[in-house]
C-alpha atoms as a PDB file:
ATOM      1  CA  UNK A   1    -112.657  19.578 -23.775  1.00  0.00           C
ATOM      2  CA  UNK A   2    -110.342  16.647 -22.648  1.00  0.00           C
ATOM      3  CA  UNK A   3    -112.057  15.248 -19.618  1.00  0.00           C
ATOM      4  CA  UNK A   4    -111.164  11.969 -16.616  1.00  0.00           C
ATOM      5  CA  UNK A   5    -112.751   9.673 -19.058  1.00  0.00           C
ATOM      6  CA  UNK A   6    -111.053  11.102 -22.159  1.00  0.00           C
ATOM      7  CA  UNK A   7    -107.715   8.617 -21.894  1.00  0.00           C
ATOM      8  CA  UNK A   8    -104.201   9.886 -23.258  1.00  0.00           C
ATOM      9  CA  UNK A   9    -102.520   6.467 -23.601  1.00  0.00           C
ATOM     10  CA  UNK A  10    -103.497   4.758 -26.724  1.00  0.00           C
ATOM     11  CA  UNK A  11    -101.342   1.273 -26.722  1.00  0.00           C
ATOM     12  CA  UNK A  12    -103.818  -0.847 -25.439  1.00  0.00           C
ATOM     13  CA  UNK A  13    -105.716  -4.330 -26.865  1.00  0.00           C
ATOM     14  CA  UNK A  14    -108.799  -2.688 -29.084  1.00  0.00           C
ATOM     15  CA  UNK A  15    -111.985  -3.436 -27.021  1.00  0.00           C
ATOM     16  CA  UNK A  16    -115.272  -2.793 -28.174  1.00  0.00           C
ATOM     17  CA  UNK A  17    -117.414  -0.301 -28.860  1.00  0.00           C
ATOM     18  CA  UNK A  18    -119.998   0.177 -26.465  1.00  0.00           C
ATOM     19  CA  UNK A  19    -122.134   3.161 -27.386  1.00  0.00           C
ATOM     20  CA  UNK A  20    -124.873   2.960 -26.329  1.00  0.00           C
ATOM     21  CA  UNK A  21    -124.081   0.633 -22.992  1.00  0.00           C
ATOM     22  CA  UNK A  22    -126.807  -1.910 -22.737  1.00  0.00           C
ATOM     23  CA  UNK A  23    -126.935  -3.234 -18.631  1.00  0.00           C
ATOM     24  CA  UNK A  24    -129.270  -6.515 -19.762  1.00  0.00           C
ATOM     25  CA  UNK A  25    -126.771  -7.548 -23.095  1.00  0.00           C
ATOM     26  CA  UNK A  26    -125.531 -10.798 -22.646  1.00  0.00           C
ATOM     27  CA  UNK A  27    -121.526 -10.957 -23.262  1.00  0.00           C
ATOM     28  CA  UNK A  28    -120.386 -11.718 -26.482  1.00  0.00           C
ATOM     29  CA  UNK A  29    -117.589 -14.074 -27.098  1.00  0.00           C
ATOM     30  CA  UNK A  30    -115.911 -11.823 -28.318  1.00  0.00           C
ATOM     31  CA  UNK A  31    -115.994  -9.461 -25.330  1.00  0.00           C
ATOM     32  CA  UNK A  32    -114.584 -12.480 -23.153  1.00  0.00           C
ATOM     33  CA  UNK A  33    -112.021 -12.599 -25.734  1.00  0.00           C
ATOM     34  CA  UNK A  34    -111.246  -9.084 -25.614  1.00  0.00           C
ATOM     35  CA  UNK A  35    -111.375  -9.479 -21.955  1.00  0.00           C
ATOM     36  CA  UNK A  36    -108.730 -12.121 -21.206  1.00  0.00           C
ATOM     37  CA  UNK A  37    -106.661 -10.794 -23.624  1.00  0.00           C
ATOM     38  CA  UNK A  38    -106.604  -7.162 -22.026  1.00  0.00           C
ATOM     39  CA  UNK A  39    -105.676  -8.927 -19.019  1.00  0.00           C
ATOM     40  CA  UNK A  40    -103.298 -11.030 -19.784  1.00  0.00           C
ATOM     41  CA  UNK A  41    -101.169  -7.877 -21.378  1.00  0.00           C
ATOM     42  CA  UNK A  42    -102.305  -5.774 -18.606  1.00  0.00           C
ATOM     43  CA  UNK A  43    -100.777  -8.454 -16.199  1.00  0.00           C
ATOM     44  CA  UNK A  44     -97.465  -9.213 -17.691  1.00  0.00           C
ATOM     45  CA  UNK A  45     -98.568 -12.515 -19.124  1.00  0.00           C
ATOM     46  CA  UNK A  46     -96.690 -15.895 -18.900  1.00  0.00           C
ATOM     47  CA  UNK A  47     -93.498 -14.281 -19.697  1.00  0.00           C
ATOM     48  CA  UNK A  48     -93.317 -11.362 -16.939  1.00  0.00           C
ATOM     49  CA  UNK A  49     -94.719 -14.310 -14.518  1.00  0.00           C
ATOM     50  CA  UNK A  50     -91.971 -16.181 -14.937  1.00  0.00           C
ATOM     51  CA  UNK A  51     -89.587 -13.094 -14.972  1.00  0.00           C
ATOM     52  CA  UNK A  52     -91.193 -11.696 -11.557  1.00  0.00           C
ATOM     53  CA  UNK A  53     -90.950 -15.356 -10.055  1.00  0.00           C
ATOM     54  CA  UNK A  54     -87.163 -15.677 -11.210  1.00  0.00           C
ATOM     55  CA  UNK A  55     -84.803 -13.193  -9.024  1.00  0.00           C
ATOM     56  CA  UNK A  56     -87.259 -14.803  -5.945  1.00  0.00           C
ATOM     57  CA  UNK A  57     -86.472 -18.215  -6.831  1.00  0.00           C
ATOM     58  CA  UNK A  58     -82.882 -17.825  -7.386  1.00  0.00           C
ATOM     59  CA  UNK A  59     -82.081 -16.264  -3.670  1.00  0.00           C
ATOM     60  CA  UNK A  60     -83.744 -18.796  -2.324  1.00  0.00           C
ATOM     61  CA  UNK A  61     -82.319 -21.712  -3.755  1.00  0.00           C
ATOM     62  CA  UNK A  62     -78.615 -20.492  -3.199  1.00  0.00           C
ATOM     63  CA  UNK A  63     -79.724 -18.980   0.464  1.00  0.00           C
ATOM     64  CA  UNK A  64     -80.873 -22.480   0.925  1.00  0.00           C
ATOM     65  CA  UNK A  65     -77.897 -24.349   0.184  1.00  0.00           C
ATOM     66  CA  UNK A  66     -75.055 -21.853   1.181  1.00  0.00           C
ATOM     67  CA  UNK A  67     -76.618 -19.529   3.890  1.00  0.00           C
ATOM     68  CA  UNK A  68     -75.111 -16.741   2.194  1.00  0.00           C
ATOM     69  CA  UNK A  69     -77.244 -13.737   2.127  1.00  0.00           C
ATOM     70  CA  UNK A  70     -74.773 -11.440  -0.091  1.00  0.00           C
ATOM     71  CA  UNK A  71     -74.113 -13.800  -2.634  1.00  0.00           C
ATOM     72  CA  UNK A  72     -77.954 -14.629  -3.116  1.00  0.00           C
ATOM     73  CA  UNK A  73     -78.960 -11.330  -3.017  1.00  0.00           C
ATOM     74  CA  UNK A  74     -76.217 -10.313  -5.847  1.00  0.00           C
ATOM     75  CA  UNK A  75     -77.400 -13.035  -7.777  1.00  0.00           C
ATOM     76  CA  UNK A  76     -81.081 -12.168  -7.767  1.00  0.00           C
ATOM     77  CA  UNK A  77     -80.419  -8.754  -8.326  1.00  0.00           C
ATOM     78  CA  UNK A  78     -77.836  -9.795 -11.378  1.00  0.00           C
ATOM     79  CA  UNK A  79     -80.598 -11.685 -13.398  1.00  0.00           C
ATOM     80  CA  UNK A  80     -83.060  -9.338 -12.286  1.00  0.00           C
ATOM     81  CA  UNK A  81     -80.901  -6.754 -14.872  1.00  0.00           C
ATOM     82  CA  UNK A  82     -80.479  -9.352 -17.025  1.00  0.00           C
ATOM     83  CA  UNK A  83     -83.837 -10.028 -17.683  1.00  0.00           C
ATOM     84  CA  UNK A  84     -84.541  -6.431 -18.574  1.00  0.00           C
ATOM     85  CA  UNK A  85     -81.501  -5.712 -20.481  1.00  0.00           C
ATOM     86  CA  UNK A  86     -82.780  -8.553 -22.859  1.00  0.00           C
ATOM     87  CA  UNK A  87     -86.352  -7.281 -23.413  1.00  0.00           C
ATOM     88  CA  UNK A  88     -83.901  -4.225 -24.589  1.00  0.00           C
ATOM     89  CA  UNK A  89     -82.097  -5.989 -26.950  1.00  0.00           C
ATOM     90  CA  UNK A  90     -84.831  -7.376 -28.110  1.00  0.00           C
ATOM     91  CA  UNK A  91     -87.126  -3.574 -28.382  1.00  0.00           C
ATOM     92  CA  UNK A  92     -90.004  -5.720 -25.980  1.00  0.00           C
ATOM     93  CA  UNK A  93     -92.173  -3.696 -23.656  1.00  0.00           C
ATOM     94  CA  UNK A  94     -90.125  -3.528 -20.075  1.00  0.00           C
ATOM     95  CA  UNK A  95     -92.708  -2.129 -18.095  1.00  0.00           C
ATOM     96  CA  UNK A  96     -92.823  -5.430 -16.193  1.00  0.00           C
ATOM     97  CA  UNK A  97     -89.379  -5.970 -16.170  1.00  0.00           C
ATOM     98  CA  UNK A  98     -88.405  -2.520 -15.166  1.00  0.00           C
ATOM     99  CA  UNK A  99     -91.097  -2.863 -11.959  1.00  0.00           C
ATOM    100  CA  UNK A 100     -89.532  -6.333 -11.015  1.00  0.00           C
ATOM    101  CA  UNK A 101     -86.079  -5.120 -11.170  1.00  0.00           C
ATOM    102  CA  UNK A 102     -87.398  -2.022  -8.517  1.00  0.00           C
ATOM    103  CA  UNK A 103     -88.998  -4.826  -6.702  1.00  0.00           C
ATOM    104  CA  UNK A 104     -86.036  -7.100  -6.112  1.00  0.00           C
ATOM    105  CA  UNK A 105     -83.454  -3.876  -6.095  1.00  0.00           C
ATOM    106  CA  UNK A 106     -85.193  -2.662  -3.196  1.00  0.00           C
ATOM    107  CA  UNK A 107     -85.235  -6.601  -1.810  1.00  0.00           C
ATOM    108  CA  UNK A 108     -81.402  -6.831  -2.457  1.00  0.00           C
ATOM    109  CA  UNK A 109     -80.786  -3.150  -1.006  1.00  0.00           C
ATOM    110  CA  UNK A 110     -82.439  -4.476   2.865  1.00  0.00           C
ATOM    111  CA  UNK A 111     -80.954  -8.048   2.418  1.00  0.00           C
ATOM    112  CA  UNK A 112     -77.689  -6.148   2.310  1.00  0.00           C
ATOM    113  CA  UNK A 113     -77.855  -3.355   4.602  1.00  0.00           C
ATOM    114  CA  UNK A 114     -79.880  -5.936   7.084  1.00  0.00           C
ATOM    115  CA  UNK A 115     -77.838  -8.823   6.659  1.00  0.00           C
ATOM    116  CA  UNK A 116     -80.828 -11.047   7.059  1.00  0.00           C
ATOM    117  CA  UNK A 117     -82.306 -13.502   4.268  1.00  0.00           C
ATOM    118  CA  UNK A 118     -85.740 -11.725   5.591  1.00  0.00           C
ATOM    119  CA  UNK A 119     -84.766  -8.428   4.486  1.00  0.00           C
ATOM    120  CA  UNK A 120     -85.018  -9.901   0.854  1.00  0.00           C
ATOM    121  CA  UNK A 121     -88.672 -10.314   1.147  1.00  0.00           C
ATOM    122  CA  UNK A 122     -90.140  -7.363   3.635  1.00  0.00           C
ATOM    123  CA  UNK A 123     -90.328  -4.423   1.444  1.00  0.00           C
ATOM    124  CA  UNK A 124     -91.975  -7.030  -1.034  1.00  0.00           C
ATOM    125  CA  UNK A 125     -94.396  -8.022   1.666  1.00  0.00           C
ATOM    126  CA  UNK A 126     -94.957  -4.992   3.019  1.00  0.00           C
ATOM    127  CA  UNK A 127     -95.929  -3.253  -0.755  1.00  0.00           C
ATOM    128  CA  UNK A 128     -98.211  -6.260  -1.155  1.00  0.00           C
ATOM    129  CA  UNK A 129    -100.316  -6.449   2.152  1.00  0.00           C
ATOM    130  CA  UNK A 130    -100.431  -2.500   1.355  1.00  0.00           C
ATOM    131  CA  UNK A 131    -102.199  -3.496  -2.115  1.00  0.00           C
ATOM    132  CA  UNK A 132    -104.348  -5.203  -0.259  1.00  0.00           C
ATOM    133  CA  UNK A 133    -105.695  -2.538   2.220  1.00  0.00           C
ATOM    134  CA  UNK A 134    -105.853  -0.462  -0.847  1.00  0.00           C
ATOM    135  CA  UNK A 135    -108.026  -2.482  -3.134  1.00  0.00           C
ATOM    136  CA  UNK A 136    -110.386  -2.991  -0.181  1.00  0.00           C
ATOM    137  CA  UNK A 137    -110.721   0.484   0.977  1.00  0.00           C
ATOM    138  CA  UNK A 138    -110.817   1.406  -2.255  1.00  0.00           C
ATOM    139  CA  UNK A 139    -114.119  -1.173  -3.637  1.00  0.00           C
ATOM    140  CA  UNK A 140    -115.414  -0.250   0.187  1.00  0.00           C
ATOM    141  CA  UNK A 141    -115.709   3.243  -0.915  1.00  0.00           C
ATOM    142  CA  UNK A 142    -116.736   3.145  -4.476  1.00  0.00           C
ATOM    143  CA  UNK A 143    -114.046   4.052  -6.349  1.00  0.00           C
ATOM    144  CA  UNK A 144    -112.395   0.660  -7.078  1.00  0.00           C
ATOM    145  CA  UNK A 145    -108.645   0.604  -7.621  1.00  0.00           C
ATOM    146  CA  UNK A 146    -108.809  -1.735 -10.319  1.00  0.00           C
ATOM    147  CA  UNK A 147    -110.826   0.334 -12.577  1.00  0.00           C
ATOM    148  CA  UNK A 148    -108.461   2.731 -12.189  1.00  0.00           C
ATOM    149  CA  UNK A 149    -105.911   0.566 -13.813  1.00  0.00           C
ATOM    150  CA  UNK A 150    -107.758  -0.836 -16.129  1.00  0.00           C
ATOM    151  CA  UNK A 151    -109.598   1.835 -17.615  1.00  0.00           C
ATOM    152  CA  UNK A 152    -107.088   2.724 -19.706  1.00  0.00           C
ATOM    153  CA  UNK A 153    -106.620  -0.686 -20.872  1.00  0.00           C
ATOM    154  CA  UNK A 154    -110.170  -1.099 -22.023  1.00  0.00           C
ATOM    155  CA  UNK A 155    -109.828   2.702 -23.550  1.00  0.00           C
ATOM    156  CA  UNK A 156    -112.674   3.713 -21.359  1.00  0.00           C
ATOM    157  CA  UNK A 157    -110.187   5.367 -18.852  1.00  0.00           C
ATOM    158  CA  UNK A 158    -112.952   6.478 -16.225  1.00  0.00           C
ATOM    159  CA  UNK A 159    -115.963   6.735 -18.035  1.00  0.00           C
ATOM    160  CA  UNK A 160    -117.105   3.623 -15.961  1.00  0.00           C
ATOM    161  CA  UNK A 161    -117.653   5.359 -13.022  1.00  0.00           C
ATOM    162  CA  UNK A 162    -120.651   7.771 -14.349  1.00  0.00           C
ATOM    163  CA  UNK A 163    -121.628   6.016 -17.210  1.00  0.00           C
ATOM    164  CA  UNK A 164    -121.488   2.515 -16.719  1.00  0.00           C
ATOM    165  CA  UNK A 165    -122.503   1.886 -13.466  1.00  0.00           C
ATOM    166  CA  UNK A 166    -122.444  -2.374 -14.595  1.00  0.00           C
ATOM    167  CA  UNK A 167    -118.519  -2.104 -14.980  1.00  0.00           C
ATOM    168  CA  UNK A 168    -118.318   0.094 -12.180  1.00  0.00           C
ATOM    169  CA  UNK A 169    -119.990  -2.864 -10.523  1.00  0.00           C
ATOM    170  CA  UNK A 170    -117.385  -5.187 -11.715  1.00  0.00           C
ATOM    171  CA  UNK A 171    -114.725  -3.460 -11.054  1.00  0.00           C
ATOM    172  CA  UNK A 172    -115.839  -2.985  -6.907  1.00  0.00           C
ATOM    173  CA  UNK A 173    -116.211  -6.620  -7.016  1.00  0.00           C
ATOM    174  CA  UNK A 174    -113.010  -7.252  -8.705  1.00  0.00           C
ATOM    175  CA  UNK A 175    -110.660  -5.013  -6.797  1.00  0.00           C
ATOM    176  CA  UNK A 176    -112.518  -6.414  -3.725  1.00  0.00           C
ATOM    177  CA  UNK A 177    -111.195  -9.936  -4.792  1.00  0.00           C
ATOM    178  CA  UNK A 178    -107.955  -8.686  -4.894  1.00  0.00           C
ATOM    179  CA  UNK A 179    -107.981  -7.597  -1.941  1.00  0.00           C
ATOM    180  CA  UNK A 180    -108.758 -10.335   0.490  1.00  0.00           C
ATOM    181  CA  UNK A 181    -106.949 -12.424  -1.687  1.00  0.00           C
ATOM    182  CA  UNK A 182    -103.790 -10.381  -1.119  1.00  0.00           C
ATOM    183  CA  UNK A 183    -104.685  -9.805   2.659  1.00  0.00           C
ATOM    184  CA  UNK A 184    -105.155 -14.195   2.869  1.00  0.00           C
ATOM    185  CA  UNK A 185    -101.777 -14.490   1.439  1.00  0.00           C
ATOM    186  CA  UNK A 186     -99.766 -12.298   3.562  1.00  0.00           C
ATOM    187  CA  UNK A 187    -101.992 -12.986   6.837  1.00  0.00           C
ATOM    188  CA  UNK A 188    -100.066 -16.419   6.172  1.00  0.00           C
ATOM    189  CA  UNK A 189     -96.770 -15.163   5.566  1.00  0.00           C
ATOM    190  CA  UNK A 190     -96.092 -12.372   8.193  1.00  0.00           C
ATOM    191  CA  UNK A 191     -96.229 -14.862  11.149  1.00  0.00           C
ATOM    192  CA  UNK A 192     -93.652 -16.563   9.493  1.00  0.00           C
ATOM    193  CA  UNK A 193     -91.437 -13.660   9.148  1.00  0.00           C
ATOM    194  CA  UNK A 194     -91.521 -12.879  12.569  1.00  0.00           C
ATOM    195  CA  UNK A 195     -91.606 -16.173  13.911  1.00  0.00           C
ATOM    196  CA  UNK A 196     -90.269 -19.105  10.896  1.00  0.00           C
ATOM    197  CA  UNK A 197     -86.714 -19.209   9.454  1.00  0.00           C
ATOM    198  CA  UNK A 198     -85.856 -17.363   6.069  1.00  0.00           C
ATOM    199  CA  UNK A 199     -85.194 -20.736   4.361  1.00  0.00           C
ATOM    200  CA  UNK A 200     -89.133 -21.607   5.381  1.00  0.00           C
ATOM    201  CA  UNK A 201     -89.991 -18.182   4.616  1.00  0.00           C
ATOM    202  CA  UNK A 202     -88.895 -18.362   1.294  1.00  0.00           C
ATOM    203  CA  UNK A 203     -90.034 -21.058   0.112  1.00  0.00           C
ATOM    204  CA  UNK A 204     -93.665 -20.472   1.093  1.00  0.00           C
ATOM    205  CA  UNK A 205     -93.298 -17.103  -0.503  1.00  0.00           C
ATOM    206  CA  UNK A 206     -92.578 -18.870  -3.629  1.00  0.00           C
ATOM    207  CA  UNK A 207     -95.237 -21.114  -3.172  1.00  0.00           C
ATOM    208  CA  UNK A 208     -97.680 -18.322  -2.773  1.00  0.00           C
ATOM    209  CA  UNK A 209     -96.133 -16.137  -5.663  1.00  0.00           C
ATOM    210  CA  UNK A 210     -98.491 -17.469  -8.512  1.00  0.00           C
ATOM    211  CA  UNK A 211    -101.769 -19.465  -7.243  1.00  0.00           C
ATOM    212  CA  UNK A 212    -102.788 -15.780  -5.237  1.00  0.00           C
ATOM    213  CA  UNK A 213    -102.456 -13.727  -8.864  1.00  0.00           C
ATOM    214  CA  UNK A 214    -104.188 -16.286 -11.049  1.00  0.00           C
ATOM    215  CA  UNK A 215    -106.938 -16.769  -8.569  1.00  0.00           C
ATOM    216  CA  UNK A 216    -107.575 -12.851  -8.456  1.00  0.00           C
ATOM    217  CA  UNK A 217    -106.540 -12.496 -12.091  1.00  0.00           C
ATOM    218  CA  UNK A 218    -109.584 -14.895 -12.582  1.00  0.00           C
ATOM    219  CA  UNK A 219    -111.950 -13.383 -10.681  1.00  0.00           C
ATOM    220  CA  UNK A 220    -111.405 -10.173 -12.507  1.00  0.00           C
ATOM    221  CA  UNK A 221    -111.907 -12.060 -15.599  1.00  0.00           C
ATOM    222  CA  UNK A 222    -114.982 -13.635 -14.406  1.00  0.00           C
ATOM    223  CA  UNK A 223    -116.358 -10.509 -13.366  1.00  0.00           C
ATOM    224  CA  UNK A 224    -115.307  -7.970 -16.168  1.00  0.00           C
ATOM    225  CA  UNK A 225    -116.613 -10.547 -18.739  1.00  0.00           C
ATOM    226  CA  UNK A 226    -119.666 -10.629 -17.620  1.00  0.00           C
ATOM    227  CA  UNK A 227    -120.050  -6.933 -17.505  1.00  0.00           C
ATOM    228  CA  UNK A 228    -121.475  -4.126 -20.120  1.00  0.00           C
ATOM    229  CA  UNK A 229    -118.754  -3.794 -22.691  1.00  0.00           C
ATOM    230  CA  UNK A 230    -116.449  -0.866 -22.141  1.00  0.00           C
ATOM    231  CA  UNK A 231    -117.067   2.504 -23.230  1.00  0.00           C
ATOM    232  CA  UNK A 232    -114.260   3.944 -26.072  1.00  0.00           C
ATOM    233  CA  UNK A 233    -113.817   6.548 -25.061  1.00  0.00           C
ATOM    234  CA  UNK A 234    -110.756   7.051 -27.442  1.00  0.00           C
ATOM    235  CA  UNK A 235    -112.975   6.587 -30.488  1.00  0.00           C
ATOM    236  CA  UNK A 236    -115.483   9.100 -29.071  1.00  0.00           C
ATOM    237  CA  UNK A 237    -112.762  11.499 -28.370  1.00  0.00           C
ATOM    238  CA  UNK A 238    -111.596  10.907 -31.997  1.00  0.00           C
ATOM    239  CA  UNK A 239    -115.319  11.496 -33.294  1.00  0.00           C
ATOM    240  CA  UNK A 240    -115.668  14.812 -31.484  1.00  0.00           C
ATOM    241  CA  UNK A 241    -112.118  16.210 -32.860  1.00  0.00           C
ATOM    242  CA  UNK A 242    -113.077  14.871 -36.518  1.00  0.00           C
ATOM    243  CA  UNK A 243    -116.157  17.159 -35.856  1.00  0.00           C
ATOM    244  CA  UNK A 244    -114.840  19.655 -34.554  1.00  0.00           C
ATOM    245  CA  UNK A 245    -112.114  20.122 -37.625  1.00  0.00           C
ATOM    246  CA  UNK A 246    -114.734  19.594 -40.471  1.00  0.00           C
ATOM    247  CA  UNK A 247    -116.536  22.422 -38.385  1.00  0.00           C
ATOM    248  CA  UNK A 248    -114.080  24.481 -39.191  1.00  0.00           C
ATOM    249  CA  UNK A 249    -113.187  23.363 -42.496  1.00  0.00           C
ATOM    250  CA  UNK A 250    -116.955  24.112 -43.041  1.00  0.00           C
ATOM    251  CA  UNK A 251    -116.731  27.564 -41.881  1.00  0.00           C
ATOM    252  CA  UNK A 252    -113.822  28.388 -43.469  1.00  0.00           C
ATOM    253  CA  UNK A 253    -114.926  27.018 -46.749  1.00  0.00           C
ATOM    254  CA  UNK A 254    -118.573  29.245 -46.740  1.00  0.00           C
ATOM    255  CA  UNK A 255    -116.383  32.455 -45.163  1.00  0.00           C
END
C-alpha cells in the first residue's frame, strides 16, 4: 500500500540509495554532489535567481528616476510575462517563473490599486516574514518545513521523519536557518516600510534579495551533506510492485 513516504513525483536529481541508513557513515563525495545539485534545481538555480531578482529591479530603477508608480509597476509586471513566456518557447521547466510572475502580479495588483511604490513590495514582504514564522514553528515542533519540500526532491518524500531520524535532524536545523534568516531580513526591512521612503525601500530590498537565500541555501547544504544519505523510497516502491507482479505471474503460472 502507497504510504506518506511512498512519493508520486518522480522528476527529481537521482540521489542515492540508502538502504540500510547508516547514522556514523561519513558523506561521500558523491552525496555532497548529489546534494548541491538537488538544491540548486530545487531552488531555481542561477537562472530563476536572476529571473526572481528582475521584475524587482526594474520597478525600482524606473520608480527611482520617474516617480511613477503605474508605469514601473506595468513594466515589472510586462517582463515578469516575458520571462515565462520564453521558458515556453523554449519547453523549460516554469515552475519558477510561473511563482515569480504570481509574486510580482500580486506586487503590481497593490502598487496599482494603492498607488504607493510600497504596495509593490508588501504582499512580497508579508509572504516572506510569514516563511519565516513557518520554518521556525515548524523545526520548533519537529516536523521541519524543509523536509517537507525536499523530500520529494531526494525521492525519500517523508520517510525521514520515522526512519532517518539523522536527516530528520538536518532538516530541523535547516528549516531553522531559514527561518531566522528570513525573520533578520525582514526585521530590517519593515521599519523601513513604515517609516523610510519607497525609493530607500527598494533598494535595500534588492540588496537583501540574494545574500539572505544563498546564506540559508548554504546552510541547508552544509547540513543535508553531512547527513545519512536519503532513503529511495521510489526504488523501494518500485521493488515491492516488481514483487508483487512476479507474485502473481508465479501464481498464475503454477495455477
Amino acid at each position: 500500500m502507497t504510504s506518506l513516504d511512498k512519493p508520486t513525483t518522480p522528476d527529481a536529481p537521482d540521489a542515492p540509495d540508502a538502504r540500510p541508513v547508516d547514522p556514523a557513515a561519513e558523506p561521500s563525495a558523491d552525496q555532497k554532489a548529489v546534494t548541491q545539485a538537488a538544491l540548486f534545481d530545487a531552488f531555481g538555480g542561477i537562472r530563476g535567481t536572476v529571473e526572481t531578482m528582475l521584475p524587482g529591479l526594474l520597478f525600482v530603477m524606473i520608480y527611482t528616476i520617474n516617480k511613477d508608480v503605474k508605469l514601473s509597476a506595468i513594466a515589472a509586471g510586462a517582463v515578469a510575462v516575458l520571462l515565462v513566456i520564453v521558458r515556453l518557447l523554449r519547453k523549460d521547466t516554469v515552475k519558477h517563473a510561473f511563482s515569480g510572475v504570481f509574486g510580482v502580479g500580486v506586487g503590481v495588483a497593490f502598487a496599482l490599486f494603492t498607488g504607493s511604490a510600497k504596495g509593490f513590495y508588501l504582499p512580497g514582504m508579508i509572504y516572506g516574514a510569514g516563511l519565516g514564522v513557518a520554518f521556525t514553528l515548524s523545526a520548533l515542533v519537529g516536523f521541519p518545513l524543509l523536509g517537507v519540500i525536499l523530500g520529494p526532491v531526494f525521492k525519500e518524500n517523508l520517510s525521514w521523519r520515522t526512519r532517518n531520524p539523522g536527516r530528520k535532524k538536518a532538516y530541523v536545523k535547516a528549516s531553522l536557518a531559514w527561518g531566522l534568516i528570513f525573520l533578520a531580513k525582514y526585521a530590517i526591512l519593515f521599519p523601513l516600510y513604515w517609516w523610510g521612503d519607497a525609493t530607500q525601500l527598494g533598494w535595500v530590498l534588492i540588496a537583501l534579495k540574494l545574500p539572505p537565500m544563498v546564506l540559508a541555501v548554504y546552510f541547508t547544504w552544509l547540513f543535508l551533506a553531512q547527513a545519512p544519505p536519503p532513503i529511495n523510497v521510489i526504488e523501494e516502491w518500485e521493488a515491492e510492485e516488481a514483487a508483487e507482479k512476479a507474485a502473481k505471474a508465479a501464481k498464475a503460472a503454477g495455477s
